[in-house]
C-alpha atoms as a PDB file:
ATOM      1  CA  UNK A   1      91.765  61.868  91.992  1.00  0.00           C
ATOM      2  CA  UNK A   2      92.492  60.262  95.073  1.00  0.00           C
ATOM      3  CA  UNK A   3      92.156  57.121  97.167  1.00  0.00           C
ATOM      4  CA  UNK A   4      92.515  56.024 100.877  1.00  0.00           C
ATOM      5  CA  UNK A   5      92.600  52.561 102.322  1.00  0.00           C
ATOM      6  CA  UNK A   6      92.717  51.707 106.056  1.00  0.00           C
ATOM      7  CA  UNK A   7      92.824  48.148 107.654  1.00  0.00           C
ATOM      8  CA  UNK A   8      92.646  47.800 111.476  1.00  0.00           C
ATOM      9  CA  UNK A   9      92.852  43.855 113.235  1.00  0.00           C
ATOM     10  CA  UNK A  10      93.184  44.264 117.026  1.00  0.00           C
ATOM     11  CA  UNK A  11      91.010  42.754 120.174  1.00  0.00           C
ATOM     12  CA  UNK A  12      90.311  46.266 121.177  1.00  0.00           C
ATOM     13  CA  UNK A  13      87.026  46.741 119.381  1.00  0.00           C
ATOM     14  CA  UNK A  14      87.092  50.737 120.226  1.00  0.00           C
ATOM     15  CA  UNK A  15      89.712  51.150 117.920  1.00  0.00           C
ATOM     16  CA  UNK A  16      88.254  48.754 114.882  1.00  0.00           C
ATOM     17  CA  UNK A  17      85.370  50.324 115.546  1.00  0.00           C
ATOM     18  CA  UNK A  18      85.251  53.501 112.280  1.00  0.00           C
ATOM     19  CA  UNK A  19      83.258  55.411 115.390  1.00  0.00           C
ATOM     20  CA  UNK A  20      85.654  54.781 118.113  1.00  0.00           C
ATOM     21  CA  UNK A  21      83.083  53.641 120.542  1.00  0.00           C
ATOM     22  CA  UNK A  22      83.293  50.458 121.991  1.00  0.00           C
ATOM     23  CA  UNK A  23      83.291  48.151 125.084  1.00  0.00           C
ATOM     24  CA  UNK A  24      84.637  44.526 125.505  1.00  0.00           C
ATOM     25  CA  UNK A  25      87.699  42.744 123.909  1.00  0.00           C
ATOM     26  CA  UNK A  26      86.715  40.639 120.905  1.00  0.00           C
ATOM     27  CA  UNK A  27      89.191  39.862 117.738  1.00  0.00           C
ATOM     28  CA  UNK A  28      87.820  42.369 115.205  1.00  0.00           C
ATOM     29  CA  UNK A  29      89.048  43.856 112.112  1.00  0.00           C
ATOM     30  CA  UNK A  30      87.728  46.853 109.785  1.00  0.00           C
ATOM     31  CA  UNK A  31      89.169  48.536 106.331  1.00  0.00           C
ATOM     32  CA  UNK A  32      87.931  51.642 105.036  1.00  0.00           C
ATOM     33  CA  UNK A  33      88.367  52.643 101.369  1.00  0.00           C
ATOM     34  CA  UNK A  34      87.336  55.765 100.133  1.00  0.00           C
ATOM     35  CA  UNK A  35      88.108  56.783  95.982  1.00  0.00           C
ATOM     36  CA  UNK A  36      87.463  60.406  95.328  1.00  0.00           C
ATOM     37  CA  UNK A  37      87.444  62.669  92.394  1.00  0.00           C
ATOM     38  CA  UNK A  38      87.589  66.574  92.171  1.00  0.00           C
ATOM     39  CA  UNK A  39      87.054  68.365  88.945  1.00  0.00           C
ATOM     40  CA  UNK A  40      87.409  72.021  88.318  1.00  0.00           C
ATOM     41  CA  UNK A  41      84.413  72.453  85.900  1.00  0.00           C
ATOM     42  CA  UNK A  42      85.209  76.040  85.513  1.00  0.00           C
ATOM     43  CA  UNK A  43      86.779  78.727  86.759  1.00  0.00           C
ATOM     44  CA  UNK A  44      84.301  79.613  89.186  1.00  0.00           C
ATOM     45  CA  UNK A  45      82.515  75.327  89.722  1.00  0.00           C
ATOM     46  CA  UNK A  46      84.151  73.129  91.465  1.00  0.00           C
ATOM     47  CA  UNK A  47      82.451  69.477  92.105  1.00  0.00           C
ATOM     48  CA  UNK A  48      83.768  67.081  94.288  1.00  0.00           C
ATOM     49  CA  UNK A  49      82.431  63.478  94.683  1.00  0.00           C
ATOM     50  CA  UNK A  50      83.501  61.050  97.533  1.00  0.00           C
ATOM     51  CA  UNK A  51      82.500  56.998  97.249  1.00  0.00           C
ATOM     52  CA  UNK A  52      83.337  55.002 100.690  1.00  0.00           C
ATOM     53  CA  UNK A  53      82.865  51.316 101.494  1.00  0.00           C
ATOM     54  CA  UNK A  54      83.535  50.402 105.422  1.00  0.00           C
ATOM     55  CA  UNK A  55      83.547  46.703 106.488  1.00  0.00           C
ATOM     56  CA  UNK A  56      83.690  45.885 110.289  1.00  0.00           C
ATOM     57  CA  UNK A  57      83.332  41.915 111.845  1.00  0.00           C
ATOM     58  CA  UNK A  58      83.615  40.809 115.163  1.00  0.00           C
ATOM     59  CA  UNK A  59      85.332  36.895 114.729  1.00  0.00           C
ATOM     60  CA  UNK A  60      84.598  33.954 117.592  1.00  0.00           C
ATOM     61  CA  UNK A  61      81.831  34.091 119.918  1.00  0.00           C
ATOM     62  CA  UNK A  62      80.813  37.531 121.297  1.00  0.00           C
ATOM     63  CA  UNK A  63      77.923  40.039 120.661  1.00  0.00           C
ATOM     64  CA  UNK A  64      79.672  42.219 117.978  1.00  0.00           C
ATOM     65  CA  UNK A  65      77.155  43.298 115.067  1.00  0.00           C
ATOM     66  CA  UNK A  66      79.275  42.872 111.361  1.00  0.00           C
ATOM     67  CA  UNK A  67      78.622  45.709 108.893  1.00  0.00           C
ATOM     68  CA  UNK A  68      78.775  46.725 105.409  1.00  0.00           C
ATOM     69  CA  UNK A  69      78.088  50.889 104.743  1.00  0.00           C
ATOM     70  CA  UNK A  70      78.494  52.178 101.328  1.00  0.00           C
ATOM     71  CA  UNK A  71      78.438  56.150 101.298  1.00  0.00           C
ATOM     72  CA  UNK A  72      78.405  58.487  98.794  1.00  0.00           C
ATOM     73  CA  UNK A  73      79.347  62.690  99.095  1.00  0.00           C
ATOM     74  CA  UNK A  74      78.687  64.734  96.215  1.00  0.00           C
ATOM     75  CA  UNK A  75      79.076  68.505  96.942  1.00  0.00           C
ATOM     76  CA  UNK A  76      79.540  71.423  94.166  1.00  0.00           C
ATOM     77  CA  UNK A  77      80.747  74.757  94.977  1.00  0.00           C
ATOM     78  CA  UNK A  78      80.522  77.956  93.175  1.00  0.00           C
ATOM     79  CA  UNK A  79      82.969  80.930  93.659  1.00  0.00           C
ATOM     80  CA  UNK A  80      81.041  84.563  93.820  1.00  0.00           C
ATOM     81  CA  UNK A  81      83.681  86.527  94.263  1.00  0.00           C
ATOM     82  CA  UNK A  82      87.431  85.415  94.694  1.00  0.00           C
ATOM     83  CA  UNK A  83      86.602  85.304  98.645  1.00  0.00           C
ATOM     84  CA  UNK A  84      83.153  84.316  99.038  1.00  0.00           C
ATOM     85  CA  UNK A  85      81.470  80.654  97.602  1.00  0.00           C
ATOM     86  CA  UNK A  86      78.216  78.826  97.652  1.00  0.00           C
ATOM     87  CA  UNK A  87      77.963  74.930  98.199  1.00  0.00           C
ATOM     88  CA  UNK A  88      75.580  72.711  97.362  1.00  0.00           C
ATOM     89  CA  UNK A  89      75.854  68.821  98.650  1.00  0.00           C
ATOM     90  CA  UNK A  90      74.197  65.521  98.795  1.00  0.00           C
ATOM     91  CA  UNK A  91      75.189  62.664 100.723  1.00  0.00           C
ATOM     92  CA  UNK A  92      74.057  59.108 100.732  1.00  0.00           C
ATOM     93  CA  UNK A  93      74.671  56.746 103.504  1.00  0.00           C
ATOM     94  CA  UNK A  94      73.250  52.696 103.552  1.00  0.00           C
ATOM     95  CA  UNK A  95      74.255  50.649 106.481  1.00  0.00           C
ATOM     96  CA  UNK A  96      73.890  47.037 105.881  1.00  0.00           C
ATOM     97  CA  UNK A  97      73.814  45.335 109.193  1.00  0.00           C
ATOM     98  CA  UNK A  98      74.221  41.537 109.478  1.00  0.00           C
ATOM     99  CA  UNK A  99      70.945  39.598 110.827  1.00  0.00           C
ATOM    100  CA  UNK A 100      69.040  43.015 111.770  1.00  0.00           C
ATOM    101  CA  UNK A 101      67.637  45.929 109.424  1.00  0.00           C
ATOM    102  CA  UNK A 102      69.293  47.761 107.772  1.00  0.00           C
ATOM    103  CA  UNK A 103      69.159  51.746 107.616  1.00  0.00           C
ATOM    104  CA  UNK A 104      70.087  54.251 104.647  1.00  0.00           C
ATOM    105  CA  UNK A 105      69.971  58.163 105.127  1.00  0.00           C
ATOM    106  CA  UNK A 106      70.295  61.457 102.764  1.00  0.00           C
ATOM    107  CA  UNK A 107      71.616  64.405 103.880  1.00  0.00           C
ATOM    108  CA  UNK A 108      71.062  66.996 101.579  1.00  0.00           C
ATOM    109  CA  UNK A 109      73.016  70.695 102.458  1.00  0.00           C
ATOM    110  CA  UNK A 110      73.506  74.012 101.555  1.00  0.00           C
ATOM    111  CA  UNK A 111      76.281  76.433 102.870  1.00  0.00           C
ATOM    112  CA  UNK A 112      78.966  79.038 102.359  1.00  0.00           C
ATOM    113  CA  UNK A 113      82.960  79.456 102.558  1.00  0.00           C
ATOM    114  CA  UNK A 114      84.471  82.856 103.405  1.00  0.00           C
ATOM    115  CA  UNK A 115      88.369  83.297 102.727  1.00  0.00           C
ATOM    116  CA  UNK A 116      89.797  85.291 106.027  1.00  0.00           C
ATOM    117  CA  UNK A 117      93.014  85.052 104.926  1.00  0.00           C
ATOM    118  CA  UNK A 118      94.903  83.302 102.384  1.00  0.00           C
ATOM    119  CA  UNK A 119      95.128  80.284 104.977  1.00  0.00           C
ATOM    120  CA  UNK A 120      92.431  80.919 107.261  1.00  0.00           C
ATOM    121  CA  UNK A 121      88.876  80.633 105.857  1.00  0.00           C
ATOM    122  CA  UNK A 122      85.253  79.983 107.568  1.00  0.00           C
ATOM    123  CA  UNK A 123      82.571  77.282 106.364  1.00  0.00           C
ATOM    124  CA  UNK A 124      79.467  77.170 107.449  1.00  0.00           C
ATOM    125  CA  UNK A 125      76.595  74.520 106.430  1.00  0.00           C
ATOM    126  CA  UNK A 126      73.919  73.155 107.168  1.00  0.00           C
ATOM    127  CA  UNK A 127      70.435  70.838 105.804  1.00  0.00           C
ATOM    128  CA  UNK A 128      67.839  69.051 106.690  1.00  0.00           C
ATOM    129  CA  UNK A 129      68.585  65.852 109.303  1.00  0.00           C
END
């Protein structure tokens, strides 16, 4: 199990801002938390799920758009050899954005992990947009 938690308050909105992209100097604070939960089902399936709830508001007068996103990341590997394993993932994203629609998106993917060395290893995945 695990669990992260990040609050940010500045007037520099880039770095509030979960994307880092901003212009303008508004008073602005975000926090991030993100519970997660890994479970060896057996020796050769692993899931992982990941939950994440962002807040961001822009306080005072200024063009700043507040935000809720929920997120969810669910991805299950299997081990085919002791080197080589398949992964299967889901992920669930809904942005609720204050006074303007909101927007949710699913990004299904399929992939594989190759151990290079016993530190080193190569991912690669990929899914439909």
């Amino acid at each position: 199990m695990s669990a992260s938690d990040a609050f940010v308050l500045s007037r520099s909105t880039n770095v509030v801002g979960s994307q880092g992209f901003s212009t303008g100097r508004q008073e602005s604070w975000s926090n991030n938390f993100s519970p997660g939960l890994n479970w060896q089902i057996t020796a050769q399936d692993n899931l992982n799920l990941t939950a994440n709830y962002a807040v961001l508001r822009f306080e005072g007068v200024g063009n700043g758009v507040d935000s809720d996103t929920y997120a969810i990341q669910a991805n299950l590997t299997h081990a085919f050899t002791r080197r080589f394993s398949g992964i299967v993932a889901h992920g669930f994203t809904y942005l609720d954005l204050r006074e303007q629609p909101n927007s949710s998106t699913h990004t299904p993917t399929v992939g594989f992990t190759y151990l290079l060395t016993p530190t080193l290893s190569a991912t690669i995945t990929g899914g439909a947009p």
